[in-house]
Protein backbone atom coordinates (compact mmCIF):
# COMPACT_ATOMS: atom_id res chain seq x y z
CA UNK A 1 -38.91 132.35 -17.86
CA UNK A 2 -38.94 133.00 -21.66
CA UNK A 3 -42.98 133.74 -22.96
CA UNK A 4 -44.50 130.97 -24.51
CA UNK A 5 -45.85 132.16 -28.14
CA UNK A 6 -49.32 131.52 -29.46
CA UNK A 7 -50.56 132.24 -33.24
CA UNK A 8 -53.99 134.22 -31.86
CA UNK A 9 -54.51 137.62 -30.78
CA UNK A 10 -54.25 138.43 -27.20
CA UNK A 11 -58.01 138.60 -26.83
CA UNK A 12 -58.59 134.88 -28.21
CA UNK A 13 -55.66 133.49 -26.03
CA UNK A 14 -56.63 135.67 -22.87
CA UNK A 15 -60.80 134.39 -23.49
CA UNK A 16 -59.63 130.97 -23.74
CA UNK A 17 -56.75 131.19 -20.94
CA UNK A 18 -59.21 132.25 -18.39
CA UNK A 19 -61.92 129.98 -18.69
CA UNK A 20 -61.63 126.98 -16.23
CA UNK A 21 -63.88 124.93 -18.71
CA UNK A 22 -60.67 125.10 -20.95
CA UNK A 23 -58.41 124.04 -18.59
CA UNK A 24 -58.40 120.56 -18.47
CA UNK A 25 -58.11 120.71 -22.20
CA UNK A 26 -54.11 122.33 -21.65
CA UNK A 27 -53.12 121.89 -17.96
CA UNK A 28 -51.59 118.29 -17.41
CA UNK A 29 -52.48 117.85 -13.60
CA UNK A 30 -56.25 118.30 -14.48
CA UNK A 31 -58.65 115.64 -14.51
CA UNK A 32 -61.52 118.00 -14.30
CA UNK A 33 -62.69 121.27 -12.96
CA UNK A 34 -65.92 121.84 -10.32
CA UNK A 35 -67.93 123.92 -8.61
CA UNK A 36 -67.01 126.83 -11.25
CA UNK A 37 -69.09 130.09 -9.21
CA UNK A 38 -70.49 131.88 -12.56
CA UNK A 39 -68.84 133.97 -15.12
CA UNK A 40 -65.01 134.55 -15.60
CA UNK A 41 -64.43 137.65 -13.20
CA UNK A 42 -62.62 138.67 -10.33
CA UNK A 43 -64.23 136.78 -7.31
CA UNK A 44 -65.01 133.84 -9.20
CA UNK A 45 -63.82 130.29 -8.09
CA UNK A 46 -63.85 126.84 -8.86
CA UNK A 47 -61.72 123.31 -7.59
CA UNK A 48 -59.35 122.39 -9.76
CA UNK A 49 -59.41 118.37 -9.49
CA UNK A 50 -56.29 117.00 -10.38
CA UNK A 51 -54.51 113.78 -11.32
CA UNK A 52 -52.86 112.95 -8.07
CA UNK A 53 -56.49 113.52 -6.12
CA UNK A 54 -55.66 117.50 -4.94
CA UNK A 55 -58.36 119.63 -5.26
CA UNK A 56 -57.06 123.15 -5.13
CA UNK A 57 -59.87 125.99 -4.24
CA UNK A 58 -58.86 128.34 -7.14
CA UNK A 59 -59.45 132.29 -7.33
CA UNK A 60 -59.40 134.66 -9.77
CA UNK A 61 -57.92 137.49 -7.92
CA UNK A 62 -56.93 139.87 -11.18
CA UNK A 63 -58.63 140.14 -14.17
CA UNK A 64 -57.34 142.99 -17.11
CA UNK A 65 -58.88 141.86 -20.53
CA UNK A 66 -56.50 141.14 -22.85
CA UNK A 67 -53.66 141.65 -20.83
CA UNK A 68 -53.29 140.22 -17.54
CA UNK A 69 -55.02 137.29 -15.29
CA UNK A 70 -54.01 136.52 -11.94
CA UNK A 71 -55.22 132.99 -10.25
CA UNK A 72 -54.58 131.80 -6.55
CA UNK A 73 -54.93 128.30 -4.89
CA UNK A 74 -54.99 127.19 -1.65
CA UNK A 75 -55.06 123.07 -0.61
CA UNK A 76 -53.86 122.33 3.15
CA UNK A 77 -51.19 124.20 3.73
CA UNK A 78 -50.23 124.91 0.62
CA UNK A 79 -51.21 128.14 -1.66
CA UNK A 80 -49.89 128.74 -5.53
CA UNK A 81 -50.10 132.29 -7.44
CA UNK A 82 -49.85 132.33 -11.17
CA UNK A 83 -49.76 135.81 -13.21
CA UNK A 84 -50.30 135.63 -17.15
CA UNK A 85 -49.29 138.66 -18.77
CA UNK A 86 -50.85 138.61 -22.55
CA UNK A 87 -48.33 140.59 -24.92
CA UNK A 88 -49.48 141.01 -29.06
CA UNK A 89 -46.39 139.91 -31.06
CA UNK A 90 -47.22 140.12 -34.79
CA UNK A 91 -50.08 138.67 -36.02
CA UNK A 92 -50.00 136.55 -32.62
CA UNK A 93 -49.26 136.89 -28.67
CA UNK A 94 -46.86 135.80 -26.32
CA UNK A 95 -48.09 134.68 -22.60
CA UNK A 96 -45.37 135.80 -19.98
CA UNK A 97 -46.05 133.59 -17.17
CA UNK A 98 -45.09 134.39 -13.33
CA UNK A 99 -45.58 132.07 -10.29
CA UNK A 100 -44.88 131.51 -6.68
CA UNK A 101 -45.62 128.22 -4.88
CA UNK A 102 -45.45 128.24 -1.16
CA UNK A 103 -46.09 125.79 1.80
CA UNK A 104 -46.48 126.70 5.81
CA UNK A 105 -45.19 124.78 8.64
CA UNK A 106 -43.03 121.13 8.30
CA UNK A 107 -44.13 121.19 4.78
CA UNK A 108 -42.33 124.88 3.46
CA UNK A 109 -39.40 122.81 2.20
CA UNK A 110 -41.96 120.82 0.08
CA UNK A 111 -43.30 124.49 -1.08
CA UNK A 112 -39.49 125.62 -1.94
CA UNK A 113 -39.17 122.63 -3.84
CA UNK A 114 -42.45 123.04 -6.29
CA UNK A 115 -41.91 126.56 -6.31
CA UNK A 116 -38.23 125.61 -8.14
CA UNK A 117 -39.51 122.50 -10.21
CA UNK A 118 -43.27 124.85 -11.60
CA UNK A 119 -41.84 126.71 -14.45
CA UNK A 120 -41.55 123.13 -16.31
CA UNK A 121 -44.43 122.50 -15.71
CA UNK A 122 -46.41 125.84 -16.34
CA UNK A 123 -44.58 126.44 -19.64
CA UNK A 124 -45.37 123.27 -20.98
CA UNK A 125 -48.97 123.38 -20.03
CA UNK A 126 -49.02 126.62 -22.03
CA UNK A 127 -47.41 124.74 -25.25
CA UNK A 128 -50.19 122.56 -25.35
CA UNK A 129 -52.93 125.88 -24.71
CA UNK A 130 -51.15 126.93 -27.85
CA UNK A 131 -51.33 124.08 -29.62
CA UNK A 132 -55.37 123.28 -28.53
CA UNK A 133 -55.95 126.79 -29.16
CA UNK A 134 -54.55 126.67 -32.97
CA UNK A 135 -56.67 123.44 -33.78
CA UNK A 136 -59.56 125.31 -32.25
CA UNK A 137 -59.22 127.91 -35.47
């Protein structure tokens, strides 16, 4: 999947990227975020409450300032991965975005299926971080 572009250096984007306070602001499934355990770090977690009524446990599991973030979530019997990889392009950045979506037992073909139909979804949601992030300056 092609990186989405930003017009901030990879410091602002990766700051506001990781924060789950932004996320609602930029990620379309979120109602709200709760339960956010303390400062951005590796370890910290949060529920990600979403517009259908999931609520993901979420977990920063990699954490390289400006470059790379690493979240995992885990609902049921389902678990989602998502790597950012912050690049500096000009006077702005580029977010590379990697992902893997995954389901156990009767419900794996369920977890194929999100895992093919997420990069829609994940680079859009990262059009509109851009785009908050901009009217932000």
């Amino acid at each position: 999947m092609a990186g989405v572009g930003f017009g901030a250096p990879p410091e602002v984007v990766f700051d506001y990227l990781v924060d789950p306070a932004n996320r609602p602001q930029w990620q379309s499934s979120l109602r709200r975020v709760t339960d956010v355990d303390g400062d951005v770090r590796v370890g910290q977690t949060w529920v990600d409450v979403t517009t259908v009524g999931v609520r993901p446990r979420m977990e920063t599991t990699a954490l390289e300032r400006p470059g790379l973030w690493r979240e995992v979530g885990t609902w049921g019997l389902f678990s989602a991965e998502v790597t950012l990889t912050i690049r500096p392009d000009g006077a702005g950045s580029v977010v590379d975005v990697a992902h893997r979506v995954a389901a156990r037992g009767p419900l794996a073909p369920v977890g194929w299926l999100l895992d093919r139909v997420a990069p829609l979804a994940v680079r859009a949601d990262l059009r509109r971080a851009a785009a908050a992030l901009s009217r932000r300056s």
